[in-house]
N, C-alpha and C. Protein backbone atom coordinates (compact mmCIF):
# COMPACT_ATOMS: atom_id res chain seq x y z
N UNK A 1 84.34 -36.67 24.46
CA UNK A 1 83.11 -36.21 23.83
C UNK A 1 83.06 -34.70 23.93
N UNK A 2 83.30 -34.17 22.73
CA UNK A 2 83.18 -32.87 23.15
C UNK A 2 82.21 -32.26 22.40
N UNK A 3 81.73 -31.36 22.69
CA UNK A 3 80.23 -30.28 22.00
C UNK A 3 80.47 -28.94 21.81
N UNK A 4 80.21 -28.54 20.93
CA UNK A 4 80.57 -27.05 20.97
C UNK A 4 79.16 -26.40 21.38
N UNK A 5 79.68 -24.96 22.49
CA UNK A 5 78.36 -24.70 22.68
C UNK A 5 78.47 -22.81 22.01
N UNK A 6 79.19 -22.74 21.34
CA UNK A 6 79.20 -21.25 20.56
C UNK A 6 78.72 -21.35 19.63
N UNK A 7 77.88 -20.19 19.03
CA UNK A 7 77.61 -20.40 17.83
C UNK A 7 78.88 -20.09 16.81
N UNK A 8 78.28 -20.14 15.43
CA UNK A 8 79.23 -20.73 14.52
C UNK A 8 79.33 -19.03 13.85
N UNK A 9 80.69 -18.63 13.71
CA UNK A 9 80.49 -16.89 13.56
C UNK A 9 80.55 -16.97 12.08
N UNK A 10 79.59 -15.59 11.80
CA UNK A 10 79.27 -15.09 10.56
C UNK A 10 80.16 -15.25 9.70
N UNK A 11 79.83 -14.82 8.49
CA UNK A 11 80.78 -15.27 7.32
C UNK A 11 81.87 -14.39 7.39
N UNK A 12 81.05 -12.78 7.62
CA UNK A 12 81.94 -11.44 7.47
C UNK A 12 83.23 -11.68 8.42
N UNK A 13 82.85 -12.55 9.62
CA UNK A 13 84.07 -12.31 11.12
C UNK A 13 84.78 -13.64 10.32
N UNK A 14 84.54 -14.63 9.68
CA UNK A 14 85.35 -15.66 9.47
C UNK A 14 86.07 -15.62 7.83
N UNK A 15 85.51 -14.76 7.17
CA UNK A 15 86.42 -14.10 5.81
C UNK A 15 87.38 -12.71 6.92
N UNK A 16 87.31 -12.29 7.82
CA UNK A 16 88.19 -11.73 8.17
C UNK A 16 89.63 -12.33 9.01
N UNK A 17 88.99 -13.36 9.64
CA UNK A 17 89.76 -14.42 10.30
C UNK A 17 90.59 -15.21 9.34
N UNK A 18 89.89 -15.84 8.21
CA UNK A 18 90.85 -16.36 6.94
C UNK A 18 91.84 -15.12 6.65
N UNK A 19 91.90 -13.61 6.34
CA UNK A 19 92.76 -13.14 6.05
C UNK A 19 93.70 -12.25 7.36
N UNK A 20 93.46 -12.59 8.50
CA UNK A 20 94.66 -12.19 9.40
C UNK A 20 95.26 -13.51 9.77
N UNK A 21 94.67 -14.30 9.18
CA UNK A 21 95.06 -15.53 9.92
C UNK A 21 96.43 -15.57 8.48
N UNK A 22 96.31 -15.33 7.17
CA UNK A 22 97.15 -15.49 5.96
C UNK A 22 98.48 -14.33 6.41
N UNK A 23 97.76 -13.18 6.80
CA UNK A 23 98.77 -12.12 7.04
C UNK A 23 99.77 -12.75 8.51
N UNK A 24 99.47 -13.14 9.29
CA UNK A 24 99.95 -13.78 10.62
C UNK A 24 101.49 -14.94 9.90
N UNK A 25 100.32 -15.40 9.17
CA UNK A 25 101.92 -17.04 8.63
C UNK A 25 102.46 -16.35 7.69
N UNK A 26 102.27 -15.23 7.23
CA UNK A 26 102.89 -14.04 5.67
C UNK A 26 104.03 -13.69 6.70
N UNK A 27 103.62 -13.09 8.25
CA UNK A 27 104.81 -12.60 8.81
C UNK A 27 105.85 -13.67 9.56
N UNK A 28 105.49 -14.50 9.47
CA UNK A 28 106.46 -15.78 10.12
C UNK A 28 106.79 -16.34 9.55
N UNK A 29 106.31 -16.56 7.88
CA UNK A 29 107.57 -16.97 6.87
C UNK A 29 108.85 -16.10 6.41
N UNK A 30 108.26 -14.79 6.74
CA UNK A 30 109.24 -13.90 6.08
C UNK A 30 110.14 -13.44 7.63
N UNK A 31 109.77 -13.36 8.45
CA UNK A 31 110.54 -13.13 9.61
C UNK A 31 111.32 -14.14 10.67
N UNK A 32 110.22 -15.28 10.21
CA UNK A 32 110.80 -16.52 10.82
C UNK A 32 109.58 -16.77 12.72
N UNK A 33 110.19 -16.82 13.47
CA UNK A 33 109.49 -17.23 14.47
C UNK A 33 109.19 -15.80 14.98
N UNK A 34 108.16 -15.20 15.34
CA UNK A 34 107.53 -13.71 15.49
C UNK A 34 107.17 -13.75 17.06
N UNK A 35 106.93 -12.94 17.63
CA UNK A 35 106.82 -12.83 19.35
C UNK A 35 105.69 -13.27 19.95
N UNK A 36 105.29 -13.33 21.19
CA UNK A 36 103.92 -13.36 21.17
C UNK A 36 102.97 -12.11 21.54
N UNK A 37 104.28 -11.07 21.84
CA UNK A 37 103.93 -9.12 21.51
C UNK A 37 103.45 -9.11 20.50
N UNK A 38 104.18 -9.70 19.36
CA UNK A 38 103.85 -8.96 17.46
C UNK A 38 102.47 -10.00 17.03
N UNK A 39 102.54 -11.24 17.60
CA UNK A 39 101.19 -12.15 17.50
C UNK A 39 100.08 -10.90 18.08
N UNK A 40 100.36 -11.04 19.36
CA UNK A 40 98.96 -10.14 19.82
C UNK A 40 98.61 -8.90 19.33
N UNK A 41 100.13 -7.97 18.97
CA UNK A 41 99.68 -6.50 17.86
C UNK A 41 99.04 -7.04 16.65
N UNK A 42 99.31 -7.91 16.12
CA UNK A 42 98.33 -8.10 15.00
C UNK A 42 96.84 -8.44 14.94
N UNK A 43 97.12 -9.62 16.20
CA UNK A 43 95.18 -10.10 16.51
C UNK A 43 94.84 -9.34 17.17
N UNK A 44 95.08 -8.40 17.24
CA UNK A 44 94.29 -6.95 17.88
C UNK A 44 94.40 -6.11 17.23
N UNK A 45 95.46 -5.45 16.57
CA UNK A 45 95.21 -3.90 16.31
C UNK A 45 95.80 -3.72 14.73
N UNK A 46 95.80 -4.95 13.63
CA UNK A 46 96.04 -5.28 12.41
C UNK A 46 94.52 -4.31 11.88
N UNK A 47 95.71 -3.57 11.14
CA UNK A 47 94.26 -2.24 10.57
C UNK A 47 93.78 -3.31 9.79
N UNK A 48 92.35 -2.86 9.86
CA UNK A 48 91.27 -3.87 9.40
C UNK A 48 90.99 -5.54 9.42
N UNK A 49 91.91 -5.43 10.34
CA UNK A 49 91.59 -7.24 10.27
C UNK A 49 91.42 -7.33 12.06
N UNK A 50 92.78 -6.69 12.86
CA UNK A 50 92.57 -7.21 14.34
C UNK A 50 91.32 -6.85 14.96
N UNK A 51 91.34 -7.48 16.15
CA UNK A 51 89.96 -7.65 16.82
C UNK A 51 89.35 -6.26 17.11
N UNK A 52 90.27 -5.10 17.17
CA UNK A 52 90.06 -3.87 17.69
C UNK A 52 89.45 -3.46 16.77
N UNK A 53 90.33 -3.35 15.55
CA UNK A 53 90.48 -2.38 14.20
C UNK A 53 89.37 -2.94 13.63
N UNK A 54 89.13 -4.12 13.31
CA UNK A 54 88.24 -4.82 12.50
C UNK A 54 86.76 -3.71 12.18
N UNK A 55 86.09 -3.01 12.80
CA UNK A 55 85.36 -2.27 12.57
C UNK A 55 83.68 -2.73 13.20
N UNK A 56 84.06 -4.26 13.49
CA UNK A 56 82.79 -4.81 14.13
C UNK A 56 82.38 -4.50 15.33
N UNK A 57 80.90 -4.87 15.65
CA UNK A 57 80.68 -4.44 17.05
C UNK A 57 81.18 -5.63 18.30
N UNK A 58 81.68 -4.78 19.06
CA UNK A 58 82.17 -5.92 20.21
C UNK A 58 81.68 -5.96 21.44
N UNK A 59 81.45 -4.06 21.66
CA UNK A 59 80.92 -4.57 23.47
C UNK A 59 79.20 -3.97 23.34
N UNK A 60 79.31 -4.27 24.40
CA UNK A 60 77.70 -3.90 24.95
C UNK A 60 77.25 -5.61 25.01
N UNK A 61 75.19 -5.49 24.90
CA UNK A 61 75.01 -6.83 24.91
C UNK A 61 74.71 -7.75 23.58
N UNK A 62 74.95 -6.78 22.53
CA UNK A 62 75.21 -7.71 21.57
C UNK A 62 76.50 -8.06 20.82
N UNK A 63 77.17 -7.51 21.99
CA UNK A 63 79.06 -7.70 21.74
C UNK A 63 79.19 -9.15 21.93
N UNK A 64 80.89 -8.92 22.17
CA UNK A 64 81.60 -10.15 22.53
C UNK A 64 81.25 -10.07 24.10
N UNK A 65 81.33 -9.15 24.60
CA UNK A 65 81.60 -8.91 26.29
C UNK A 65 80.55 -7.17 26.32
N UNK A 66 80.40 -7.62 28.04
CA UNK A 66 79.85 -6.34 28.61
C UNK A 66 80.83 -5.69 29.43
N UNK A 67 81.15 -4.40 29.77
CA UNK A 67 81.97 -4.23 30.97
C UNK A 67 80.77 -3.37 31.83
N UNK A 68 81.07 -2.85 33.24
CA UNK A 68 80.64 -2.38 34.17
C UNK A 68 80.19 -0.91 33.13
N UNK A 69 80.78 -0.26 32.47
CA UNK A 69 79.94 1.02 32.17
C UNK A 69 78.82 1.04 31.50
N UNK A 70 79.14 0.08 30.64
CA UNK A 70 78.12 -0.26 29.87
C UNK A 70 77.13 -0.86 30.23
N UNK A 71 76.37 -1.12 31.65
CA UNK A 71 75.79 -1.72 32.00
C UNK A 71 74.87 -0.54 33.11
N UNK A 72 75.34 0.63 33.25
CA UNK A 72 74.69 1.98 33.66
C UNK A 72 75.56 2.83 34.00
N UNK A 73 75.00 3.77 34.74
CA UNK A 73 76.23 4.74 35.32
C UNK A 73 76.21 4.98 36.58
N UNK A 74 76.04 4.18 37.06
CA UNK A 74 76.36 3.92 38.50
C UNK A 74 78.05 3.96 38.54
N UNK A 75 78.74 3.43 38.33
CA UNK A 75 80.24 2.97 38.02
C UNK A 75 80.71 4.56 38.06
N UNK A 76 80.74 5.13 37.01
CA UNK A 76 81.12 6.40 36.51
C UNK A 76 80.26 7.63 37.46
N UNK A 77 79.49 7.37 38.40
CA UNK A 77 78.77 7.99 39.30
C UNK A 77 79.86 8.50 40.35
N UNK A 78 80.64 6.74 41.17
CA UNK A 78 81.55 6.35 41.54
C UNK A 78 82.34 6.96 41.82
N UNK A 79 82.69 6.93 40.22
CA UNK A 79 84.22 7.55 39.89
C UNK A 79 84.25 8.91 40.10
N UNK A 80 83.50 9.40 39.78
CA UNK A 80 83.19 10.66 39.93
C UNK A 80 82.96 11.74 41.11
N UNK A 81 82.44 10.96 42.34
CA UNK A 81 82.50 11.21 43.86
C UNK A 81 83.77 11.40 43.85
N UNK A 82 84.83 10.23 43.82
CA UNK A 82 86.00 10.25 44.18
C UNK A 82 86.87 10.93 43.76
N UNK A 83 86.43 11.25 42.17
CA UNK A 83 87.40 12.30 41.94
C UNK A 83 87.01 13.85 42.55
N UNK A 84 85.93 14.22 42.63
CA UNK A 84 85.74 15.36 42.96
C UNK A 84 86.59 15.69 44.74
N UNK A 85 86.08 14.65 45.24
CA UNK A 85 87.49 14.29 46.72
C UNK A 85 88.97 14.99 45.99
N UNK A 86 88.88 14.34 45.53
CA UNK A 86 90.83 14.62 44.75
C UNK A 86 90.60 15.75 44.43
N UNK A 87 89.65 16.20 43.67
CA UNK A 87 89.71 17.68 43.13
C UNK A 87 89.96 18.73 43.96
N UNK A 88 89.17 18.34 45.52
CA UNK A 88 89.34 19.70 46.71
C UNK A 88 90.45 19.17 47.15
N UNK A 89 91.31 18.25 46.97
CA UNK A 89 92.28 18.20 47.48
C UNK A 89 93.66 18.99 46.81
N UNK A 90 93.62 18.47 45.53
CA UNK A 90 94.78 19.17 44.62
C UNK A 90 94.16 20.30 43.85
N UNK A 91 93.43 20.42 43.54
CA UNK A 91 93.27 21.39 42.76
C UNK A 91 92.54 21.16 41.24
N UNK A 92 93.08 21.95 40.55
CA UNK A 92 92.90 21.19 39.12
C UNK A 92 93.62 19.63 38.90
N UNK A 93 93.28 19.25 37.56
CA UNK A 93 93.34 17.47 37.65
C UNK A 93 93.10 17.12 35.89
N UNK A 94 93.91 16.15 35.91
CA UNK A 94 93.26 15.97 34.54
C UNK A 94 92.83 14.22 34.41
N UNK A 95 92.17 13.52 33.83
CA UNK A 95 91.93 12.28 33.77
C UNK A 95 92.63 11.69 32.57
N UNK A 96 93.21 10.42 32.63
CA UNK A 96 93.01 9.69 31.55
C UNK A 96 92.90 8.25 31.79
N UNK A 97 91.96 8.17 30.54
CA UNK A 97 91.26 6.53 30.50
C UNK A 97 92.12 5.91 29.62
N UNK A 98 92.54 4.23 29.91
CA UNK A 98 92.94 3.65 28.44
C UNK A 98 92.20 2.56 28.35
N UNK A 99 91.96 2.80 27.03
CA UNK A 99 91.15 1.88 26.44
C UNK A 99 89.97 2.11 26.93
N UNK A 100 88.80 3.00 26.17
CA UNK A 100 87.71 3.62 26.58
C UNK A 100 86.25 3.02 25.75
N UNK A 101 87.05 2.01 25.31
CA UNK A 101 85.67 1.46 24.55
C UNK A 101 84.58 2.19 24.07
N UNK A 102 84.09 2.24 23.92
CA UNK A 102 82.90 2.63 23.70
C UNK A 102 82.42 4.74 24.28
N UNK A 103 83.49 4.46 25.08
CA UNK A 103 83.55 5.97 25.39
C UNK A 103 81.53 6.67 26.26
N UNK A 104 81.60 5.20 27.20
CA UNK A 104 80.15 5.68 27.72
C UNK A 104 80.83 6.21 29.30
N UNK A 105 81.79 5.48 29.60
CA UNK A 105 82.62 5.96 31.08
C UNK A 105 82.79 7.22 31.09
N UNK A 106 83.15 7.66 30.07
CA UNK A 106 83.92 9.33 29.97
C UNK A 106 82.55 9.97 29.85
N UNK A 107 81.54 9.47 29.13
CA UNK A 107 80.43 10.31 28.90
C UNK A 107 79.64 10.40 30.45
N UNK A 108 79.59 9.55 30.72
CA UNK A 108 78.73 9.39 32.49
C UNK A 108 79.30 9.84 32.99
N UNK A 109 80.82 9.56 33.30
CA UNK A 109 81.73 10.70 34.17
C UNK A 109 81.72 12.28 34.53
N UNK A 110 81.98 12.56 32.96
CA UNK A 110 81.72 14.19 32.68
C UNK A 110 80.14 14.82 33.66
N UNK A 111 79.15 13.69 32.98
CA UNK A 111 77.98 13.86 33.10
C UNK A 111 77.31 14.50 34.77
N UNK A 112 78.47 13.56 35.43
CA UNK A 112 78.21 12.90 37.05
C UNK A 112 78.72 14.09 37.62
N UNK A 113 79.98 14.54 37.21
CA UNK A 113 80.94 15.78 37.88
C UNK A 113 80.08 17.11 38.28
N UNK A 114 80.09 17.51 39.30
CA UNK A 114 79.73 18.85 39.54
C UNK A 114 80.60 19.96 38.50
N UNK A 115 80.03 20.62 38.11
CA UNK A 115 80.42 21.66 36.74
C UNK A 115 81.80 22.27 37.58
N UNK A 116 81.79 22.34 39.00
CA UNK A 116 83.05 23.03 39.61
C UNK A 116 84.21 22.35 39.30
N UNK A 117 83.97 20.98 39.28
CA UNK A 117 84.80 19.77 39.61
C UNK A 117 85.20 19.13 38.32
N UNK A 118 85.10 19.72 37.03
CA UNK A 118 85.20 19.06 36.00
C UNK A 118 86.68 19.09 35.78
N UNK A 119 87.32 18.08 35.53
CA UNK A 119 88.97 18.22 35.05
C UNK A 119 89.32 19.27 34.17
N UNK A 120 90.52 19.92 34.25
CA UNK A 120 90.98 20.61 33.00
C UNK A 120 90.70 19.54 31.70
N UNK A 121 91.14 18.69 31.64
CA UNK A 121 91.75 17.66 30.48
C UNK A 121 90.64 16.41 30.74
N UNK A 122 90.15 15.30 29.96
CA UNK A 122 89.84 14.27 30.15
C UNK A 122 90.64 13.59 28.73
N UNK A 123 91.68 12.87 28.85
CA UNK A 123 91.85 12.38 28.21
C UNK A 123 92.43 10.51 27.98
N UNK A 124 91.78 10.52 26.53
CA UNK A 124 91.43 8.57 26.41
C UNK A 124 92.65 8.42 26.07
N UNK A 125 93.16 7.42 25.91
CA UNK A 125 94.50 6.98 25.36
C UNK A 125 93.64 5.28 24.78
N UNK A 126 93.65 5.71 22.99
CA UNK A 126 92.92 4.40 22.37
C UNK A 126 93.46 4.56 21.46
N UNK A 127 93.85 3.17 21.12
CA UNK A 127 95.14 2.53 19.76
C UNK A 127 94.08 2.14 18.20
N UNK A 128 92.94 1.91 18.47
CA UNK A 128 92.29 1.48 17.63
C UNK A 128 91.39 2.93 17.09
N UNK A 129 91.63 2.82 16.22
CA UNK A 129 90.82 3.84 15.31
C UNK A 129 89.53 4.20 14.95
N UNK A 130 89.03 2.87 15.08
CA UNK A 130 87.45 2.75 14.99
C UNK A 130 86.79 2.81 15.95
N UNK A 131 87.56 2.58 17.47
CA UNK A 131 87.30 2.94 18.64
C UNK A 131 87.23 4.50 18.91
N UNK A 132 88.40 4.73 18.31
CA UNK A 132 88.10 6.22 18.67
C UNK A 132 86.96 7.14 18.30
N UNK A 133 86.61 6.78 16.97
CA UNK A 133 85.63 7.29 16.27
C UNK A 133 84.31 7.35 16.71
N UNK A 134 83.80 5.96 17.65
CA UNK A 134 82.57 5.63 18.31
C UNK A 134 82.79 6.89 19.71
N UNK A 135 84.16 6.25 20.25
CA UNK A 135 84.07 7.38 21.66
C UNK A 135 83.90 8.90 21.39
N UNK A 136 84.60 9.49 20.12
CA UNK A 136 84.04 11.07 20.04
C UNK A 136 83.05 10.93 19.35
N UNK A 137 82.20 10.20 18.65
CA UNK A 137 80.67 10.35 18.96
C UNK A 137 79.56 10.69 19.81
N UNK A 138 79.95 9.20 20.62
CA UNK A 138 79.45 8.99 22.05
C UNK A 138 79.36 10.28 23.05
N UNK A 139 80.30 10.78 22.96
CA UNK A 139 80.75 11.74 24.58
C UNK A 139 80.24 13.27 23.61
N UNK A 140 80.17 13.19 22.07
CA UNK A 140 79.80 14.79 21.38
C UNK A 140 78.48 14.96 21.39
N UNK A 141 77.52 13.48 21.84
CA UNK A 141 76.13 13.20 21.37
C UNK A 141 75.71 12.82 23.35
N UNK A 142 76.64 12.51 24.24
CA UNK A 142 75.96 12.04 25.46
C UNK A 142 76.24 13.28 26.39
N UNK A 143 77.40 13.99 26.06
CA UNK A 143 78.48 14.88 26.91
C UNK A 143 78.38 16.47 26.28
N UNK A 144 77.60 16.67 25.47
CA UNK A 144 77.91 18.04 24.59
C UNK A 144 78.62 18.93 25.52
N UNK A 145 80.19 19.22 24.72
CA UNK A 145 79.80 20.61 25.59
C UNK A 145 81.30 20.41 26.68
N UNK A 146 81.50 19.29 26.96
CA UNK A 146 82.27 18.32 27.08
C UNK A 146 83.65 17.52 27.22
């Protein structure tokens, strides 16, 4: 007996799902049996169709998922103690995040740092495009300056 307890997704996420799902068996007829690397580069980062690229909203609380930054800046408060530790230790420093979602970590981070203690560099390392676009929003509109 089984029940489904998800709701039933929009038309827009399931006309996108019909066509990565066409492009997916397009590449395994023509290539034959495909990896489960080149499976997952596609259901993720297939311009305009994978889960990344797709252009929809995913995190926060009307995402798919929440993570810890997105939930305050306590986290990135954190991070930020500790790096400033590292900072009197070495010196200059540079950060990088991957996969910055939403780009609120980097913005609280910056935010949190004593102005002495700010990295030369903060830099994201993000494959998705539409991601990127939200995070230099985010950090030009939370971080000015930045």
């Amino acid at each position: 007996m089984s029940k489904t307890i998800l709701p039933d997704p929009p038309g827009e996420l399931k006309q996108l799902s019909r066509e990565l799902s066409t492009r997916l068996r397009t590449a395994m007829q023509e290539q034959g049996c495909i990896s489960f690397r080149r499976y997952m580069e596609m259901a993720l980062y297939e311009p305009g169709l994978g889960y990344y690229s797709a252009g929809l909203h995913k995190l926060g609380e009307t995402g798919d998922f929440v993570t810890a930054p997105e939930l305050g800046s306590l986290f990135a408060g954190c991070l930020a103690m500790q790096a400033e530790q590292v900072a009197k230790e070495i010196g200059t420093y540079e950060i990088l995040e991957v996969g910055a979602g939403t780009g609120k970590l980097a913005a609280d981070l910056l935010n949190s740092l004593d102005e002495s203690m700010l990295p030369e560099r903060y830099n994201i390392l993000e494959r998705s495009a539409d991601l990127q676009q939200v995070q230099k929003e985010r950090i030009a509109s939370e971080a000015p300056g930045l």
